[in-house]
C-alpha atoms as a PDB file:
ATOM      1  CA  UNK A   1     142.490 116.238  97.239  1.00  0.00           C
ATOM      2  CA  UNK A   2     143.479 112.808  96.178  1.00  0.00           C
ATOM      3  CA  UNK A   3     140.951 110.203  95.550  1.00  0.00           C
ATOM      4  CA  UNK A   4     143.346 108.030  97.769  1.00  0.00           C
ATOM      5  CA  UNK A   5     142.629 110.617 100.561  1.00  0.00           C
ATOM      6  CA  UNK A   6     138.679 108.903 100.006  1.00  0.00           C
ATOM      7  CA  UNK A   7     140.159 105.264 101.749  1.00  0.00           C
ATOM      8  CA  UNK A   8     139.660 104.355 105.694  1.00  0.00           C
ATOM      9  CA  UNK A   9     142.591 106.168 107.286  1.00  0.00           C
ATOM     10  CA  UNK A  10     143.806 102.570 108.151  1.00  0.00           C
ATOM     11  CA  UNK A  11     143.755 101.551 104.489  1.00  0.00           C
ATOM     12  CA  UNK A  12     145.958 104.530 103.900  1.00  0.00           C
ATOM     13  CA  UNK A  13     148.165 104.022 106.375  1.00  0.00           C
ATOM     14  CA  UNK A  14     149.102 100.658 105.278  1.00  0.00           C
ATOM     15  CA  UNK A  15     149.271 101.629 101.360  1.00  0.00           C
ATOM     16  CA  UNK A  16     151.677 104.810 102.565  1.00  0.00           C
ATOM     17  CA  UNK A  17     153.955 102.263 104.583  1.00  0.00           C
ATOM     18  CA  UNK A  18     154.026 100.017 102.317  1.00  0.00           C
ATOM     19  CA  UNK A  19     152.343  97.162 104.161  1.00  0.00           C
ATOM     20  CA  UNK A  20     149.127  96.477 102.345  1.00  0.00           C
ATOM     21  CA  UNK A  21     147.430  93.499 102.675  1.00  0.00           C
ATOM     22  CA  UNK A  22     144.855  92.279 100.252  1.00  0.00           C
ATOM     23  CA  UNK A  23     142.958  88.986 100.321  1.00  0.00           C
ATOM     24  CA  UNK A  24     140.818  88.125  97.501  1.00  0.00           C
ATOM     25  CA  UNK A  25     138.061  85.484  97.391  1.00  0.00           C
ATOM     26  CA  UNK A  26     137.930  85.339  94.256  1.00  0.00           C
ATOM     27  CA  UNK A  27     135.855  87.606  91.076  1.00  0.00           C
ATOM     28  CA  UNK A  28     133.643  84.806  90.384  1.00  0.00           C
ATOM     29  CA  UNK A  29     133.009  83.611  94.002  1.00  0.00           C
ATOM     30  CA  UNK A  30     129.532  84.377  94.901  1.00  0.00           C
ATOM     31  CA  UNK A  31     129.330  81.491  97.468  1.00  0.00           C
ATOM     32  CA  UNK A  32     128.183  83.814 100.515  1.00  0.00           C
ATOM     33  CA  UNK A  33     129.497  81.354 103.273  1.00  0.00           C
ATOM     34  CA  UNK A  34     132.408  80.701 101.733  1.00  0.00           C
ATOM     35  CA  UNK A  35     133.426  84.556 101.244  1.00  0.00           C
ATOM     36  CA  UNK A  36     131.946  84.876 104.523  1.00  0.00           C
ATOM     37  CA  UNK A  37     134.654  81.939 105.569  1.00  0.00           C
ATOM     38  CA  UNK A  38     137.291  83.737 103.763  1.00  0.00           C
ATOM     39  CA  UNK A  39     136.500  87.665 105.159  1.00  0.00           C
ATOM     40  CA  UNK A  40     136.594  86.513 108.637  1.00  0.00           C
ATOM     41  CA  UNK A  41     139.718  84.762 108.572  1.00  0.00           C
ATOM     42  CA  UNK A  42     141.376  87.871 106.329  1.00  0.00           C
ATOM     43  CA  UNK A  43     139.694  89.776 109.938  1.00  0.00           C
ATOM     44  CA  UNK A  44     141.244  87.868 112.521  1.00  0.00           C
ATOM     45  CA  UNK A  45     144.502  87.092 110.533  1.00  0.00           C
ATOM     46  CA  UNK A  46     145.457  91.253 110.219  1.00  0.00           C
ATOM     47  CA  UNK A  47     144.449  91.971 106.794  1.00  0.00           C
ATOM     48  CA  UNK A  48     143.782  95.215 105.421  1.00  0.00           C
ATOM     49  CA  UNK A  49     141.104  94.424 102.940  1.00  0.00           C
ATOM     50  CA  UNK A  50     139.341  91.900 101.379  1.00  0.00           C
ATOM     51  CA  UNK A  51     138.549  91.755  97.655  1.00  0.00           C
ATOM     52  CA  UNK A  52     135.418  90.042  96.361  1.00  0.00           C
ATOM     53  CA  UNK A  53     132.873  89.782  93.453  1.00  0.00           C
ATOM     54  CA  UNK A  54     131.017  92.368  92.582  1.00  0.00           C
ATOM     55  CA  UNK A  55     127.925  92.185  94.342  1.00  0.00           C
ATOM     56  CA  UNK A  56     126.001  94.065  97.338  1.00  0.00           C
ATOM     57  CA  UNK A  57     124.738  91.422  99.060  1.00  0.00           C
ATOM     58  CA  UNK A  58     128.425  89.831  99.181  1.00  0.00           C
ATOM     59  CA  UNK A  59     129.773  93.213 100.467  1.00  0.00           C
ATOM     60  CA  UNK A  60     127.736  93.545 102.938  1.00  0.00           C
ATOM     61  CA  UNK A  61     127.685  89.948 104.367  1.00  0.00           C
ATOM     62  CA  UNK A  62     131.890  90.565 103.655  1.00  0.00           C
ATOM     63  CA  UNK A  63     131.937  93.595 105.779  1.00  0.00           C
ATOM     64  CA  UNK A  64     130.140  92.165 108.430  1.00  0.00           C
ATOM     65  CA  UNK A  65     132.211  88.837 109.154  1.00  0.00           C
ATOM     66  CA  UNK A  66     135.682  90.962 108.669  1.00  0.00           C
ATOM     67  CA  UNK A  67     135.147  94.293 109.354  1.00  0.00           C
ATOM     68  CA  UNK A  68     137.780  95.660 106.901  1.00  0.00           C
ATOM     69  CA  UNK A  69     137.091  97.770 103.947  1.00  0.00           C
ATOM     70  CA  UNK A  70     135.566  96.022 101.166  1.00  0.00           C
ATOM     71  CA  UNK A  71     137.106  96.084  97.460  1.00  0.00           C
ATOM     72  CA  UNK A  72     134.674  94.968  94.601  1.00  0.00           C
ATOM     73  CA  UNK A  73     136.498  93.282  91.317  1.00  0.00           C
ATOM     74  CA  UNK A  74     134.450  92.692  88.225  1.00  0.00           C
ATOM     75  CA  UNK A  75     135.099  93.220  84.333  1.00  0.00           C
ATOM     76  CA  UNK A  76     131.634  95.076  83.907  1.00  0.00           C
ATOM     77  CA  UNK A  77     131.707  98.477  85.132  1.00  0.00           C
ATOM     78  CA  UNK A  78     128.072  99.074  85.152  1.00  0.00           C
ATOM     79  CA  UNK A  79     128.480  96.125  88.269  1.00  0.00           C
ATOM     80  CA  UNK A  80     130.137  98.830  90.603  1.00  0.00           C
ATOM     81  CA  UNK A  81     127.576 101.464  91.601  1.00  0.00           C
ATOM     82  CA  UNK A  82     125.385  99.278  93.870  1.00  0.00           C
ATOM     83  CA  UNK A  83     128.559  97.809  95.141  1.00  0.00           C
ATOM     84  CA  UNK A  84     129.555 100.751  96.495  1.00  0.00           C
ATOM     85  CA  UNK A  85     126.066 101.987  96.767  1.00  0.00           C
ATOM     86  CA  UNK A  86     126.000  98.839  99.501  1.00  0.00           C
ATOM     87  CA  UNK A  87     129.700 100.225 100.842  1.00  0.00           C
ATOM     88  CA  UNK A  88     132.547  99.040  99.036  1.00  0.00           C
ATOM     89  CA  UNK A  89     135.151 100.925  99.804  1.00  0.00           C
ATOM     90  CA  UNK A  90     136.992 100.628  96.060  1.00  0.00           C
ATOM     91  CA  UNK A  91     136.182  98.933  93.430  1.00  0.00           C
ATOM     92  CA  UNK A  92     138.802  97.075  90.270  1.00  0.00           C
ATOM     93  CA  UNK A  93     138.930  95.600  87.268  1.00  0.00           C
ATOM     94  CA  UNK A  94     140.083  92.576  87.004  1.00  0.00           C
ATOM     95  CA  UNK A  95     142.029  90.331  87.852  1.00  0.00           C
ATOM     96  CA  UNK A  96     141.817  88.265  85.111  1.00  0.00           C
ATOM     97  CA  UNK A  97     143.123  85.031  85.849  1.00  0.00           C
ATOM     98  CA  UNK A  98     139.575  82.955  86.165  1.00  0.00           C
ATOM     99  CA  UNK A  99     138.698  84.381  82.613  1.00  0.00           C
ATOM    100  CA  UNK A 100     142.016  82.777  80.481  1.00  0.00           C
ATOM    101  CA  UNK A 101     141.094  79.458  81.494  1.00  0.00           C
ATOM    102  CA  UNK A 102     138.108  80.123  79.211  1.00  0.00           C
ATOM    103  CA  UNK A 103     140.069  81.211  76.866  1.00  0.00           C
ATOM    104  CA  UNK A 104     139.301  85.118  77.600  1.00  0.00           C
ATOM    105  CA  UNK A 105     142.248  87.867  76.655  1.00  0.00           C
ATOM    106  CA  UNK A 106     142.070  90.964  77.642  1.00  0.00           C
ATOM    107  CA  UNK A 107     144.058  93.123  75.454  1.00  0.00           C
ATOM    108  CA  UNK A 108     145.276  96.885  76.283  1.00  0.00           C
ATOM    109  CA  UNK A 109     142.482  98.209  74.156  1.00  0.00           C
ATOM    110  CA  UNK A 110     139.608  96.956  76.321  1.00  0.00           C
ATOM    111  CA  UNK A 111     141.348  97.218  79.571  1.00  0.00           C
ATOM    112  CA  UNK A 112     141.785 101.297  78.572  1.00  0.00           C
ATOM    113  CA  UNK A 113     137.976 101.273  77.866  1.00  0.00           C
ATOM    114  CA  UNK A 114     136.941  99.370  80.671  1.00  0.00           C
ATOM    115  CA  UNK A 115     138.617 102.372  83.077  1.00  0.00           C
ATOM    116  CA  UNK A 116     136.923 104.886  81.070  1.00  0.00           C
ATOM    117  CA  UNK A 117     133.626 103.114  81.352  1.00  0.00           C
ATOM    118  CA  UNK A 118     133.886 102.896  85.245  1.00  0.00           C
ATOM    119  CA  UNK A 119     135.544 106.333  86.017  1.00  0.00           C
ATOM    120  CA  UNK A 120     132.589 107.910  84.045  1.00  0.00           C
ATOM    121  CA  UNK A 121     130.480 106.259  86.243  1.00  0.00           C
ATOM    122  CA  UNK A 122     132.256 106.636  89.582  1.00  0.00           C
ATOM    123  CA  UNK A 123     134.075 110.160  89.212  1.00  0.00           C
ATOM    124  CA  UNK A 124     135.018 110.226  92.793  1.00  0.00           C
ATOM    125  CA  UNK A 125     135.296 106.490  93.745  1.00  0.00           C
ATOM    126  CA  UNK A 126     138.859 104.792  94.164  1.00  0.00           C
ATOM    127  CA  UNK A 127     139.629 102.812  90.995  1.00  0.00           C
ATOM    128  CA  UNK A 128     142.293 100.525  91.053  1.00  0.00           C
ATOM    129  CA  UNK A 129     142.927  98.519  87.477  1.00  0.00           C
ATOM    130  CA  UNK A 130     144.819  95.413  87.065  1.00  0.00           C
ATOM    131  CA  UNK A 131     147.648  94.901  84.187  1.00  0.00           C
ATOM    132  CA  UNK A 132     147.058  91.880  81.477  1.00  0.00           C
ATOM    133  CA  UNK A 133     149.812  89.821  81.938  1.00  0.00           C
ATOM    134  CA  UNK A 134     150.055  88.576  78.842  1.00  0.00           C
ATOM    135  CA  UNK A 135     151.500  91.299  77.641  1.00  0.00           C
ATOM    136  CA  UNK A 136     155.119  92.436  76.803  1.00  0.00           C
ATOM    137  CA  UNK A 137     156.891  93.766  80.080  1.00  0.00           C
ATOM    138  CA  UNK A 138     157.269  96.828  78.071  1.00  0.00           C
ATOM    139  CA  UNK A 139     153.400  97.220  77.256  1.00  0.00           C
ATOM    140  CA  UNK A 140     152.602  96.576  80.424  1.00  0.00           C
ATOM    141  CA  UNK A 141     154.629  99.700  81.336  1.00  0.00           C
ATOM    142  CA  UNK A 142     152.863 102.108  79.173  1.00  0.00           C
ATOM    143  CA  UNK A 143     149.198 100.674  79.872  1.00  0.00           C
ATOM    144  CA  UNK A 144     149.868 101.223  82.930  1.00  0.00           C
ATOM    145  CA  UNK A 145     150.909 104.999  82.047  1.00  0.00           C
ATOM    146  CA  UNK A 146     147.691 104.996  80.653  1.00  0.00           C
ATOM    147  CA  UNK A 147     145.910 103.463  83.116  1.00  0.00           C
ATOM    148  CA  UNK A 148     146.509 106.285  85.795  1.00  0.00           C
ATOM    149  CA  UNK A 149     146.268 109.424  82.969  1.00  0.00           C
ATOM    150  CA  UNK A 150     142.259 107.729  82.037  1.00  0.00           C
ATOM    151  CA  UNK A 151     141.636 107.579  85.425  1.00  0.00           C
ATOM    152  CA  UNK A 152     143.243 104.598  87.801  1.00  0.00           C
ATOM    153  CA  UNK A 153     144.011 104.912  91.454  1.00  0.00           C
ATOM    154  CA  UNK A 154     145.634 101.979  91.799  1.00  0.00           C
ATOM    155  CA  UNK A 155     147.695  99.885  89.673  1.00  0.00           C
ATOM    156  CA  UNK A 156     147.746  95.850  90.227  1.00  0.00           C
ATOM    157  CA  UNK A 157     150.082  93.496  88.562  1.00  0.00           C
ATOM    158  CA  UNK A 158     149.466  89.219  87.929  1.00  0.00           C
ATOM    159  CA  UNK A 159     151.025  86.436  86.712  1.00  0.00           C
ATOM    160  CA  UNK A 160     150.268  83.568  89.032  1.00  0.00           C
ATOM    161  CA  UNK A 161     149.200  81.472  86.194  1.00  0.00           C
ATOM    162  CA  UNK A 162     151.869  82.035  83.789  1.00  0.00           C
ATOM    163  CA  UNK A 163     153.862  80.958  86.088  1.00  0.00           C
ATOM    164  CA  UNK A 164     155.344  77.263  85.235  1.00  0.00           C
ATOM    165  CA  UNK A 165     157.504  76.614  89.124  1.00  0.00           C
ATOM    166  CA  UNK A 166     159.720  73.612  88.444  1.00  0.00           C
ATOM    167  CA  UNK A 167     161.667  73.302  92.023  1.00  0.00           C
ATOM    168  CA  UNK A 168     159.646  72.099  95.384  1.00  0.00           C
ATOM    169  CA  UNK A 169     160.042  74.204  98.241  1.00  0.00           C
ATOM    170  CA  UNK A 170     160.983  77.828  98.846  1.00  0.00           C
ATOM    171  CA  UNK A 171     162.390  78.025  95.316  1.00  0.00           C
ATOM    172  CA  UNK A 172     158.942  77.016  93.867  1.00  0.00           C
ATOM    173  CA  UNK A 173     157.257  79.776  95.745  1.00  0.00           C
ATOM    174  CA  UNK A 174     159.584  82.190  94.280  1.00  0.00           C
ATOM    175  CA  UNK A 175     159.236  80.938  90.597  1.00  0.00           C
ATOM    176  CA  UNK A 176     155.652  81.252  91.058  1.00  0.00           C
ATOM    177  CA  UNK A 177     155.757  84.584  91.924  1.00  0.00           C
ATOM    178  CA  UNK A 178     158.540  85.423  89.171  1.00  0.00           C
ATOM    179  CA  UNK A 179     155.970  87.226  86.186  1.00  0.00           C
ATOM    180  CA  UNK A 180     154.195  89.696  89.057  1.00  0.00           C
ATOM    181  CA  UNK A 181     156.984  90.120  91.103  1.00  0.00           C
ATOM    182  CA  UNK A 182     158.664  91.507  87.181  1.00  0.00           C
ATOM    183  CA  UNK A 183     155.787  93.349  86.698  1.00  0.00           C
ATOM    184  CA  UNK A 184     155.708  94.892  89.665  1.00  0.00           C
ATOM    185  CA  UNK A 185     159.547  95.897  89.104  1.00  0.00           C
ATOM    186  CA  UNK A 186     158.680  96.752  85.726  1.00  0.00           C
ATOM    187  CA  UNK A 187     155.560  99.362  86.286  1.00  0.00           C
ATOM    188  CA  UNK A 188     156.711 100.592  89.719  1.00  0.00           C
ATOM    189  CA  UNK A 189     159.590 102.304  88.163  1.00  0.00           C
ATOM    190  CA  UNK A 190     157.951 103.334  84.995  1.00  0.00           C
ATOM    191  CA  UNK A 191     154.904 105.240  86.948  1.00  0.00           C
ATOM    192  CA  UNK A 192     157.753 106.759  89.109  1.00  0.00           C
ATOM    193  CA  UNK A 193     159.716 107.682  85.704  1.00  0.00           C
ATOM    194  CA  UNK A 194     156.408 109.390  84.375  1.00  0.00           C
ATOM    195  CA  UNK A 195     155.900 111.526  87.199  1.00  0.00           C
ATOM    196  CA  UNK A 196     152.627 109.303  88.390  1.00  0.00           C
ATOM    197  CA  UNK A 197     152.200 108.679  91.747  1.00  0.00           C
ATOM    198  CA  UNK A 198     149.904 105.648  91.236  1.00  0.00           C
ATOM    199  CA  UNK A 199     150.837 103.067  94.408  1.00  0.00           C
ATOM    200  CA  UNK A 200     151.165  99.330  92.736  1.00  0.00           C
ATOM    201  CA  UNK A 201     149.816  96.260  94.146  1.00  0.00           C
ATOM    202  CA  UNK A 202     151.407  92.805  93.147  1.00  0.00           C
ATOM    203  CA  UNK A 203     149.100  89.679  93.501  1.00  0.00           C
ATOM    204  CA  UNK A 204     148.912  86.544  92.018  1.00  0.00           C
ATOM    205  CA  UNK A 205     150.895  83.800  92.932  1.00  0.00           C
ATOM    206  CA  UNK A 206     152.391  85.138  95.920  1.00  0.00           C
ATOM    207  CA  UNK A 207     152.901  83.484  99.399  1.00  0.00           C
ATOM    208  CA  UNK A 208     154.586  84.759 102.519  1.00  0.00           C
ATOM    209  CA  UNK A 209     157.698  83.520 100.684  1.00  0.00           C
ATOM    210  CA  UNK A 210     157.492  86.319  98.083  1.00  0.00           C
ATOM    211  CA  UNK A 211     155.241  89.386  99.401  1.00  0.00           C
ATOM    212  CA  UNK A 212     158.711  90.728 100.916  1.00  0.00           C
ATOM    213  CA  UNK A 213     159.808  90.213  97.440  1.00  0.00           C
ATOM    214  CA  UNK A 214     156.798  92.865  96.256  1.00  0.00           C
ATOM    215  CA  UNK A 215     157.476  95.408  98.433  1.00  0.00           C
ATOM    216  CA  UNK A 216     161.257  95.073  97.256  1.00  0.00           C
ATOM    217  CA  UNK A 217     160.003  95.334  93.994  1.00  0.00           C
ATOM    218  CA  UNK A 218     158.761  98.556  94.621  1.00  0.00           C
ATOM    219  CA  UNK A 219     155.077  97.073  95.012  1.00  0.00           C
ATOM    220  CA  UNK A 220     152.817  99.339  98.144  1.00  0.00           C
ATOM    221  CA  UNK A 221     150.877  96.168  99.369  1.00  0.00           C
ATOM    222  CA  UNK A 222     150.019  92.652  97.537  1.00  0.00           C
ATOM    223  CA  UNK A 223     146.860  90.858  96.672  1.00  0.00           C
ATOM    224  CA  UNK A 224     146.660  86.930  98.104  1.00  0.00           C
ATOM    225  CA  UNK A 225     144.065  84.578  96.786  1.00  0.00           C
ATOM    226  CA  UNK A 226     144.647  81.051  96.317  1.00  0.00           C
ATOM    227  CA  UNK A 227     146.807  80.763  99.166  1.00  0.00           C
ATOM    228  CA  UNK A 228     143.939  81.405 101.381  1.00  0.00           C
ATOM    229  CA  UNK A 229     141.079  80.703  99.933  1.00  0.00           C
ATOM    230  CA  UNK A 230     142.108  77.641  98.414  1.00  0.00           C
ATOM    231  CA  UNK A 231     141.571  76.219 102.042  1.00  0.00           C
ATOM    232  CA  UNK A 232     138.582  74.635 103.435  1.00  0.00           C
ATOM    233  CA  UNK A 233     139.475  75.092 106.943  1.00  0.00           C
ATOM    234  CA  UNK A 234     138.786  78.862 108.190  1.00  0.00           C
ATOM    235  CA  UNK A 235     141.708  78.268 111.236  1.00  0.00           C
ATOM    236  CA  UNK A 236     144.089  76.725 108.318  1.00  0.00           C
ATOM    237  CA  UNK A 237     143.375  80.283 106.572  1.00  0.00           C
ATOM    238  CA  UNK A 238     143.742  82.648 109.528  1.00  0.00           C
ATOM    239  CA  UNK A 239     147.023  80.856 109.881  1.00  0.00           C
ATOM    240  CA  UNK A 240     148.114  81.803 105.922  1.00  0.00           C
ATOM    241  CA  UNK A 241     146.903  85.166 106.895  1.00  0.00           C
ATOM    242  CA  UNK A 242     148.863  86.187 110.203  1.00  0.00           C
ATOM    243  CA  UNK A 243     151.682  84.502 107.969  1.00  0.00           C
ATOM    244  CA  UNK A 244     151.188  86.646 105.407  1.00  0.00           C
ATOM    245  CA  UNK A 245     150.749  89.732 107.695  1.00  0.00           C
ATOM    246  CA  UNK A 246     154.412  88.888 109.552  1.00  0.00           C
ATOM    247  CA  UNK A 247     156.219  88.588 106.209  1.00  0.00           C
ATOM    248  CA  UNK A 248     155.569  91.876 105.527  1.00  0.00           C
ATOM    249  CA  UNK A 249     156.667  93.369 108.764  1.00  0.00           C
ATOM    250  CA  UNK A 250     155.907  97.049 109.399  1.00  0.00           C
ATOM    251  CA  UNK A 251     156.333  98.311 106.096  1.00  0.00           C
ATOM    252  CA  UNK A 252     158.456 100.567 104.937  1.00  0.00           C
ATOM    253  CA  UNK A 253     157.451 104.431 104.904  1.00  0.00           C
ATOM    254  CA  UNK A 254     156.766 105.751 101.123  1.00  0.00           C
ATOM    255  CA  UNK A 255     155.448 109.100 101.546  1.00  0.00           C
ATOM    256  CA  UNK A 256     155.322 110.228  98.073  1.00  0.00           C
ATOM    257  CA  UNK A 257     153.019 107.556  97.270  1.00  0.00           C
ATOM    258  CA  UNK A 258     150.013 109.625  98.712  1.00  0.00           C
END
């Protein structure tokens, strides 16, 4: 049995169609309102999961307002066992976008050991690990080969803030979403190429503009963040949500993914 087979039947519905919908609050957000704020709109506005910081109070008080499965994101693996001890449904490393403000790489190296470290720990727990983009396209294909061989459920692509959108409008959105939506492209086909039947969710810098653009990409579901929880108005979010949630339609079946 697949670890996948682990995930709320709803969860695995949406990853086998091809419909997933993440919403993060962010891996250094431990503001429990505010992630409160954020889980109920990603509730009422159709999501299919909400991804927050790694912590069990925040999953539970997450699980209550939204009642969706809960994914935990950290760069510690020793983090994840009470998460899920407290009921996270998954847990993942990364993203890394708050850390290269800071000045914080993560290079293929550590990102390897880092999904050693937390399958060790978790044998039977859903992993999913997100790809450095700051890498070459082409070493972000093979870490990703990697990746799912040490142990990854789940592959996640970024890029959001590599991103340098020039145009206003519709055409920023999509040059925005240009590195993950490539990455997405890039891994989906290499995983498939390697015989890995890792699903790949695209997030960063997305809107309802470019998740169709994901699952064209060959992504199973995306990850939204800043688009939602950018927003200080929890009706303002359920709106980005329900947006989100009709741009990618009913999904489209991929039953080798699971």
């Amino acid at each position: 049995m697949s670890r996948l087979d682990r995930l709320p039947a709803p969860l695995r519905a949406a990853l086998g169609q091809r419909r997933l919908l993440k919403v993060i609050a962010g891996l250094t957000n431990f503001d429990a309102a505010g992630v409160a704020r954020i889980a109920r709109a990603a509730g009422s506005g159709g999501a299919d999961l909400i991804d927050i910081a790694c912590d069990p109070e925040l999953v539970r008080t997450a699980a209550a307002a939204s009642g969706l499965p809960i994914c935990v994101s950290a760069v510690d693996p020793e983090l994840f066992p009470a998460a899920v001890a407290a009921g996270a449904a998954l847990v993942e490393i990364g993203n890394y976008d708050a850390f290269y403000p800071q000045g914080r790489i993560f290079d293929a190296a550590e990102v390897l050991e880092l999904t050693r470290r937390s399958r060790a720990l978790l044998g039977e727990v859903v992993l999913s690990v997100t790809v450095p983009h700051v890498l070459p396209l082409d070493q972000q294909e093979q870490l990703a080969i990697d990746l799912v061989a040490a142990g990854a459920d789940l592959i996640q692509t970024e890029g959001g803030t590599s991103a340098c959108p020039f145009s206003a409008g519709s055409l920023g959105l999509i040059e925005k979403a240009a590195p993950t939506l490539a990455a997405a492209h890039c891994i989906s086909r290499a995983l498939a190429a390697a015989g890995l039947a890792a699903p790949v969710l695209c997030a960063s810098g997305l809107s309802a503009v470019s998740v169709p653009m994901a699952i064209a990409a060959g992504a199973s579901g995306v990850g939204v963040g800043s688009a939602v929880n950018r927003l200080d108005d929890e009706l303002a979010m359920v709106a980005v949500v329900r947006s989100l949630r009709e741009a990618l339609g009913t999904g489209v079946a991929a039953p080798s993914l699971l």
